[in-house]
Protein backbone atom coordinates (compact mmCIF):
# COMPACT_ATOMS: atom_id res chain seq x y z
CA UNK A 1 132.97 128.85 41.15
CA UNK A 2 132.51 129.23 37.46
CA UNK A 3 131.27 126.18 35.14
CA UNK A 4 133.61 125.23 32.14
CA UNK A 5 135.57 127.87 30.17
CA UNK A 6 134.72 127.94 26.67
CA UNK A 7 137.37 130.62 25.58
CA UNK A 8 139.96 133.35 27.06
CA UNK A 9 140.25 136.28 24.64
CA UNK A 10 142.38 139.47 25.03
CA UNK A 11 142.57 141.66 27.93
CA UNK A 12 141.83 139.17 30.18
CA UNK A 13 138.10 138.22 29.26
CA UNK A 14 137.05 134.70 29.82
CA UNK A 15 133.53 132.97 28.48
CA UNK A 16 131.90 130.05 29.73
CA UNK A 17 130.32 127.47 28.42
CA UNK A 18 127.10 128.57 29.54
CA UNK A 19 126.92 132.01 27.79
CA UNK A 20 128.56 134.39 30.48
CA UNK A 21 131.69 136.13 31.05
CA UNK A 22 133.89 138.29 32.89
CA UNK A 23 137.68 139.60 33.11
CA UNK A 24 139.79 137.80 35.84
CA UNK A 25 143.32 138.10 36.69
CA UNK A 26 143.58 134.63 37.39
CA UNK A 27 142.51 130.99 36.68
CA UNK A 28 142.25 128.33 39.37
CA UNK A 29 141.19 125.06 38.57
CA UNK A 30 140.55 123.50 41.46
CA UNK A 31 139.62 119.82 40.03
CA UNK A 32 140.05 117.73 43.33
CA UNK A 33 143.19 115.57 43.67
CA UNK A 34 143.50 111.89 43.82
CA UNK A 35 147.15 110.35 44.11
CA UNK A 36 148.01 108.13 41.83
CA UNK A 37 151.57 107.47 43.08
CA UNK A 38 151.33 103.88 43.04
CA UNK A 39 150.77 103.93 39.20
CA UNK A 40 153.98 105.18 38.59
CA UNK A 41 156.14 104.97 41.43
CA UNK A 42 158.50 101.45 41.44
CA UNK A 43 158.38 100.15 44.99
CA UNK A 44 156.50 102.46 46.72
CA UNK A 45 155.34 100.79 49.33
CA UNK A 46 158.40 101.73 50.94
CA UNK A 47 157.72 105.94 51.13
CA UNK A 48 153.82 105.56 50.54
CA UNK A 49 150.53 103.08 51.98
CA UNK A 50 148.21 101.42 50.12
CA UNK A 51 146.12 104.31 48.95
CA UNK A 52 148.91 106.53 47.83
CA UNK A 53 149.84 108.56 50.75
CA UNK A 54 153.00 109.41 52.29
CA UNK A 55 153.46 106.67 55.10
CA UNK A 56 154.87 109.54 57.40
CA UNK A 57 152.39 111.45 58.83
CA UNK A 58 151.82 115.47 59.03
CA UNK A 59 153.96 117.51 59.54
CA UNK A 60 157.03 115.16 58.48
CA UNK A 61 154.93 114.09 55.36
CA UNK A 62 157.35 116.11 52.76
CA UNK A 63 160.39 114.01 53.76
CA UNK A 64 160.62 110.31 52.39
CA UNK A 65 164.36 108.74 52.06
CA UNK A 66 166.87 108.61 49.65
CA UNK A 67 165.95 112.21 48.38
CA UNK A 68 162.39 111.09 47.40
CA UNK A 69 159.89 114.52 48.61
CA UNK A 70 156.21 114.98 48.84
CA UNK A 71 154.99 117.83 47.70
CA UNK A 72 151.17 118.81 48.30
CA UNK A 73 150.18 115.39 50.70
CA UNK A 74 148.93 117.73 53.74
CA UNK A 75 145.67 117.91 52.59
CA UNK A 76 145.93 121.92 53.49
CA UNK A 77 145.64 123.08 49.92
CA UNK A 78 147.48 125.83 48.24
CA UNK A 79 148.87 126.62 51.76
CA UNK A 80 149.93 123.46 52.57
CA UNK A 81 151.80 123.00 49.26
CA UNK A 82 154.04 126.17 49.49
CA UNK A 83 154.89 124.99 53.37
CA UNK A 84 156.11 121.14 51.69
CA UNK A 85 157.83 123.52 48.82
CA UNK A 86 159.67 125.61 51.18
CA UNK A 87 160.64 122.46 53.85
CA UNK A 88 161.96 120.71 50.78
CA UNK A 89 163.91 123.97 49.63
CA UNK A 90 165.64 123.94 53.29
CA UNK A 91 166.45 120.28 53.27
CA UNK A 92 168.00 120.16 49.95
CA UNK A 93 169.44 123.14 50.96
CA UNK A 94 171.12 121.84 54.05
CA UNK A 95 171.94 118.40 52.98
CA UNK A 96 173.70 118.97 49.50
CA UNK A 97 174.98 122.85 50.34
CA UNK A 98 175.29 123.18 53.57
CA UNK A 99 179.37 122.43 53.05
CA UNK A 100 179.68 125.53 51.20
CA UNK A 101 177.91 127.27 53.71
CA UNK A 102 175.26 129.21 51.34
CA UNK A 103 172.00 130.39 52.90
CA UNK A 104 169.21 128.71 53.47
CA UNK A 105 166.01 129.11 50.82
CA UNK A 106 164.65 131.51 53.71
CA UNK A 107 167.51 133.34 54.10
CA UNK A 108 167.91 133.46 50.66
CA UNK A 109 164.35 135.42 49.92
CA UNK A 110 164.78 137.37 53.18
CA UNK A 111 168.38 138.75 51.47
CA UNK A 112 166.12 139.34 48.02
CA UNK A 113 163.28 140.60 50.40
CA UNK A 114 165.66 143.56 51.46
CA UNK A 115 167.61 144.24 48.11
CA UNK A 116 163.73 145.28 47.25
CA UNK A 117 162.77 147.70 49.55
C-alpha cells in the first residue's frame, strides 16, 4: 500500500506524494466501495434493500429480474467480481442466444483457449 500518486512518468515510474518512487506494472486503487444504488436507481426497492444491496442473497446475488445484473455485490473482491461477470455472460448468453444455439461465454474462451496453444 502506497500513499497518493503524485505523477506516472515514462517507462512505468510512478512518484508519490511523499517523495518516493518505483516502476510498477500496474495500478490498483483499492478505495473501499459503498453502493450508492439507491441514488440512481428508480424503484429499487424491488431488486435491492434499504442499504443498497442486492435483496437476493450469495450466490444468486448477480441475477435481479427483468435483465437488471449485479455486478461486484459478493463482497469477495476482484474474485468475486469476475465470478458475477462470467454468471452474467452465461445468462445473457442462454436467455437471448440460446435459439441460435451459439456457445456459451465458457465455451466460447475454452474454443479461443485452444486456437492459442
Amino acid at each position: 500500500v502506497y500513499p497518493a500518486i503524485a505523477s506516472i512518468k515514462k517507462g512505468k515510474i510512478v512518484e508519490f506524494e511523499d517523495g518516493k518512487s518505483g516502476e510498477f506494472d500496474v495500478i490498483v486503487f483499492a478505495t473501499g466501495y459503498k453502493t450508492n444504488v439507491k441514488q440512481w436507481l428508480k424503484d429499487y426497492k424491488e431488486l435491492f434493500n434499504e442499504n443498497g444491496m442486492p435483496k437476493s442473497c450469495y450466490p444468486n446475488h448477480w441475477k435481479g429480474g427483468n435483465g437488471i445484473y449485479c455486478a461486484g455485490f459478493s463482497k469477495n473482491g476482484l474474485q468475486g467480481i469476475a465470478n458475477d461477470a462470467q454468471k452474467i455472460a452465461d445468462d445473457i448468453c442462454s436467455v437471448t442466444i440460446n435459439a441460435r444455439k451459439l456457445p456459451s461465454a465458457t465455451e466460447a474462451n475454452a474454443q479461443i483457449k485452444s486456437f492459442d496453444e
